[in-house]
Protein backbone atom coordinates (compact mmCIF):
# COMPACT_ATOMS: atom_id res chain seq x y z
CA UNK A 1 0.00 0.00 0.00
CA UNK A 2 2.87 2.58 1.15
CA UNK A 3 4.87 1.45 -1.56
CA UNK A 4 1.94 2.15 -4.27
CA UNK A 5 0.89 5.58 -3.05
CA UNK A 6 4.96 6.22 -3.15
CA UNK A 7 4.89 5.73 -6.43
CA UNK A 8 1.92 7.48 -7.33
CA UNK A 9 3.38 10.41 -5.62
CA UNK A 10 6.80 10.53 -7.93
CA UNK A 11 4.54 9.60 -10.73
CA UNK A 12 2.21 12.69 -10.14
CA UNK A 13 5.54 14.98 -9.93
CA UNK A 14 7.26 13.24 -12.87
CA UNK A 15 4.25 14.04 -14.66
CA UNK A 16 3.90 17.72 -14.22
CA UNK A 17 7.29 18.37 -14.26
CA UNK A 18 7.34 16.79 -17.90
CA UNK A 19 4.02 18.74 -18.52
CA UNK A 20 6.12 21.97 -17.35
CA UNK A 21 8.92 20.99 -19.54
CA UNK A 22 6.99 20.24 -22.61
CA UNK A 23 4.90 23.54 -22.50
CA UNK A 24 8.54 25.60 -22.46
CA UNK A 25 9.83 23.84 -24.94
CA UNK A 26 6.53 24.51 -27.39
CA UNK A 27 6.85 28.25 -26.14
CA UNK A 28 10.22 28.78 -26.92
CA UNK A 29 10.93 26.74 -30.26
CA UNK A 30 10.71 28.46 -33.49
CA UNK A 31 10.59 25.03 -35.06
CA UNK A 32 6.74 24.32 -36.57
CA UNK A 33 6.99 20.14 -35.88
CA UNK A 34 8.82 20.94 -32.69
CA UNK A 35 6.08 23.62 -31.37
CA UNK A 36 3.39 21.07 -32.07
CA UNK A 37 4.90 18.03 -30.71
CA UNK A 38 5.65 19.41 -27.65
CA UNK A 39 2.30 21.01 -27.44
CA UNK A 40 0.18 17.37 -27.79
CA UNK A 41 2.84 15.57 -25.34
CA UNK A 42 2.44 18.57 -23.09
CA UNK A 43 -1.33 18.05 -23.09
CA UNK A 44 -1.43 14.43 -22.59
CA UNK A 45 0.76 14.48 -19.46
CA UNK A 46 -1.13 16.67 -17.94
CA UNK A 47 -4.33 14.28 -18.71
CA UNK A 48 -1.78 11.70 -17.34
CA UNK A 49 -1.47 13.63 -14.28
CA UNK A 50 -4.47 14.53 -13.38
CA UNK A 51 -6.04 11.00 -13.61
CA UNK A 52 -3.47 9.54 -11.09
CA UNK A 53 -4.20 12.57 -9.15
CA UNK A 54 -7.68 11.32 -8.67
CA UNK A 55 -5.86 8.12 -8.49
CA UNK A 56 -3.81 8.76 -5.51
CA UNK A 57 -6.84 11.08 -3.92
CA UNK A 58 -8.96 7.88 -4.17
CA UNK A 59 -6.68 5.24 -3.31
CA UNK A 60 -5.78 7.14 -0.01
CA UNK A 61 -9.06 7.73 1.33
CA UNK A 62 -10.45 4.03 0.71
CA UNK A 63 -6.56 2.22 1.37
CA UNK A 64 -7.29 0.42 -2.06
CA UNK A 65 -7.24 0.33 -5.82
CA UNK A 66 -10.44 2.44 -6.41
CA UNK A 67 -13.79 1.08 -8.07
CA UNK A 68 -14.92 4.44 -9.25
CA UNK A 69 -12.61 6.21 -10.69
CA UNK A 70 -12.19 6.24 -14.63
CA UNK A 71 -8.86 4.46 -15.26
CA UNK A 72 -8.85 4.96 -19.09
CA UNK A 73 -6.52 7.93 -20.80
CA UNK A 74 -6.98 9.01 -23.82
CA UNK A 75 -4.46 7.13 -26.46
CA UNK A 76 -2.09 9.40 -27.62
CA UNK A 77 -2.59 11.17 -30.89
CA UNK A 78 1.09 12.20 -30.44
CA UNK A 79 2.13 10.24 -33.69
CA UNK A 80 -0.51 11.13 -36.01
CA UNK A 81 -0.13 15.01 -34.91
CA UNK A 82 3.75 14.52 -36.25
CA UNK A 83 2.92 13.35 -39.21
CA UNK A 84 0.64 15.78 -40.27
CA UNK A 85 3.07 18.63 -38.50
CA UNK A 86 6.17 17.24 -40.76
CA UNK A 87 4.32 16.77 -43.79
CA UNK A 88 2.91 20.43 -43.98
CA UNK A 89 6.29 20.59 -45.82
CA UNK A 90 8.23 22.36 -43.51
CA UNK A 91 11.63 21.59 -44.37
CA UNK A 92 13.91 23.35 -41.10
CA UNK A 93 16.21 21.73 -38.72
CA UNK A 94 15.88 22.06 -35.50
CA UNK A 95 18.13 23.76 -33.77
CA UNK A 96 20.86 23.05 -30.95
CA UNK A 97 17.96 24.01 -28.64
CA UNK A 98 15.47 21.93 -29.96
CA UNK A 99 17.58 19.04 -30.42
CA UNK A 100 18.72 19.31 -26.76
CA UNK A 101 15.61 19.17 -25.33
CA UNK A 102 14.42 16.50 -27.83
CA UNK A 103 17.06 14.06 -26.38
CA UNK A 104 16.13 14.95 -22.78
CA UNK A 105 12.85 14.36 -23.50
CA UNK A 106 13.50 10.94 -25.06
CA UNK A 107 15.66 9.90 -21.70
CA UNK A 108 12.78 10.53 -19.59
CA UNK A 109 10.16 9.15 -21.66
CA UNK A 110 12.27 5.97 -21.86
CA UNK A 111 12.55 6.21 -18.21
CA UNK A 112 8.90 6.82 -17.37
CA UNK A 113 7.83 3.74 -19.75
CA UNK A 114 9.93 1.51 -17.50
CA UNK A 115 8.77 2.82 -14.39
CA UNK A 116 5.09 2.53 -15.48
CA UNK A 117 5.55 -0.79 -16.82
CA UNK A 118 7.33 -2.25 -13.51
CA UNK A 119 4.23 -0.78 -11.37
CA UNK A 120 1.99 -2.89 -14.01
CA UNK A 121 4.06 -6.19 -13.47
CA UNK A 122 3.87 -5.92 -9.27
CA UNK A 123 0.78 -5.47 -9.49
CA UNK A 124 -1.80 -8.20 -8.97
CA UNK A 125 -5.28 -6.60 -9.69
CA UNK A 126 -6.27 -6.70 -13.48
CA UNK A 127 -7.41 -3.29 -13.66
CA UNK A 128 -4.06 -1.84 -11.80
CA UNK A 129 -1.95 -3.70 -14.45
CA UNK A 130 -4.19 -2.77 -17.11
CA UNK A 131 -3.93 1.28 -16.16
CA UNK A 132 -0.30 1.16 -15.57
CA UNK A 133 -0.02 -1.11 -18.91
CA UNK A 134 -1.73 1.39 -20.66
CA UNK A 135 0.36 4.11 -19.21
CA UNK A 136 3.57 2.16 -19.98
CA UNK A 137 2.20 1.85 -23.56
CA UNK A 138 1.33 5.58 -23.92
CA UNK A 139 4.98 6.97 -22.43
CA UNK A 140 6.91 4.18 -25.34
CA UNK A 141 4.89 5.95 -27.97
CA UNK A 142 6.20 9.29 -27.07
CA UNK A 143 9.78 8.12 -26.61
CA UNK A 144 8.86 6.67 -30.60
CA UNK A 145 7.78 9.87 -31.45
CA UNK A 146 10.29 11.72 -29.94
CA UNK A 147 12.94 9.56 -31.35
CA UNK A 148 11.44 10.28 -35.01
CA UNK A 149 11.48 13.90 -34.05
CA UNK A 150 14.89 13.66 -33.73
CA UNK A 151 15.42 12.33 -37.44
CA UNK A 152 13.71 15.21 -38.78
CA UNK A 153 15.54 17.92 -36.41
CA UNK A 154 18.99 16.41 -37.19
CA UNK A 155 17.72 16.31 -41.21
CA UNK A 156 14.48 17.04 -42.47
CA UNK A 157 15.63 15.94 -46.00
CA UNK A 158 16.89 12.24 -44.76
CA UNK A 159 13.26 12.18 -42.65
CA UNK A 160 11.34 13.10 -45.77
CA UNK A 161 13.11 10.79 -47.79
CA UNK A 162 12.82 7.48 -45.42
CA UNK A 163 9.15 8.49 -44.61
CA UNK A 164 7.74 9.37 -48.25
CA UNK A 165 6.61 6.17 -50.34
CA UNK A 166 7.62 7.89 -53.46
CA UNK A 167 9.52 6.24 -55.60
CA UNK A 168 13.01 7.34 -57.92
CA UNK A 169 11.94 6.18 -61.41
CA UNK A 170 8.81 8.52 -61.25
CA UNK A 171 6.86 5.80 -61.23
């Protein structure tokens, strides 16, 4: 029980502080894919967090996994909102900045996937597991994202290239 609410606690700070950094980051890029990447992650942590707020609230006052409270989070739309943000044709690197706070994003991402994903394996109650599975899930797919983001900061030409189906022979 202590050990759970622990880790909801450093799971509700990990999550704003990521929140926090994501919403700086889409302030102060000039980059268009950057500005809306970090905008959609920034908006589904804070989903993230306030769900294991109510969580934790929950969990506290009844000393168990809660009945009522909605354990589903949106899926993240992070991918599909990079596509369509890289092929609006924008064609500019990202800079030292961007690419900075790209790979800091990516550690932590990588980092909260694991931690999610151990809370789902201790856990014995399906719909625990499920939440923290789903969570797990959802925190990999931004560290994919972010990853891809990369790519297209390093070179948007090499990203455009690898990602277009078009073929050489005008065909």
């Amino acid at each position: 029980m202590e050990e759970r609410l622990n880790a909801l606690e450093i799971a509700l700070k990990n999550e704003m502080n990521e929140h926090n950094f994501y919403l700086k980051n889409a302030e102060r890029t000039a980059n268009p894919v950057g500005k809306v990447m970090f905008s959609q992650i920034a908006a589904e942590e804070l989903e993230h967090y306030e769900r294991l707020k109510q969580l934790a609230e929950n969990w506290k006052k009844d000393q168990k996994w809660p009945e009522t409270v909605p354990l589903r989070v949106k899926d993240t739309a992070v991918r599909s909102v990079f596509g369509k943000a890289a092929q609006g044709g924008v064609k500019t690197a990202g800079d030292a900045d961007d690419l900075a706070a790209v790979r800091k994003a990516i550690d932590f991402e990588g980092k909260g996937s694991q931690f999610y994903a151990d809370l789902r394996d201790k856990s014995a109650d399906p719909r625990e597991k499920a939440f923290f599975g789903l969570l797990a899930d959802i925190e990999h797919e931004h560290f994919a994202s972010l990853k891809d983001t990369e790519e297209f900061f390093l070179d948007p030409a090499a990203w455009y290239q690898k990602n277009q189906s078009t073929s050489l022979d005008g065909a």
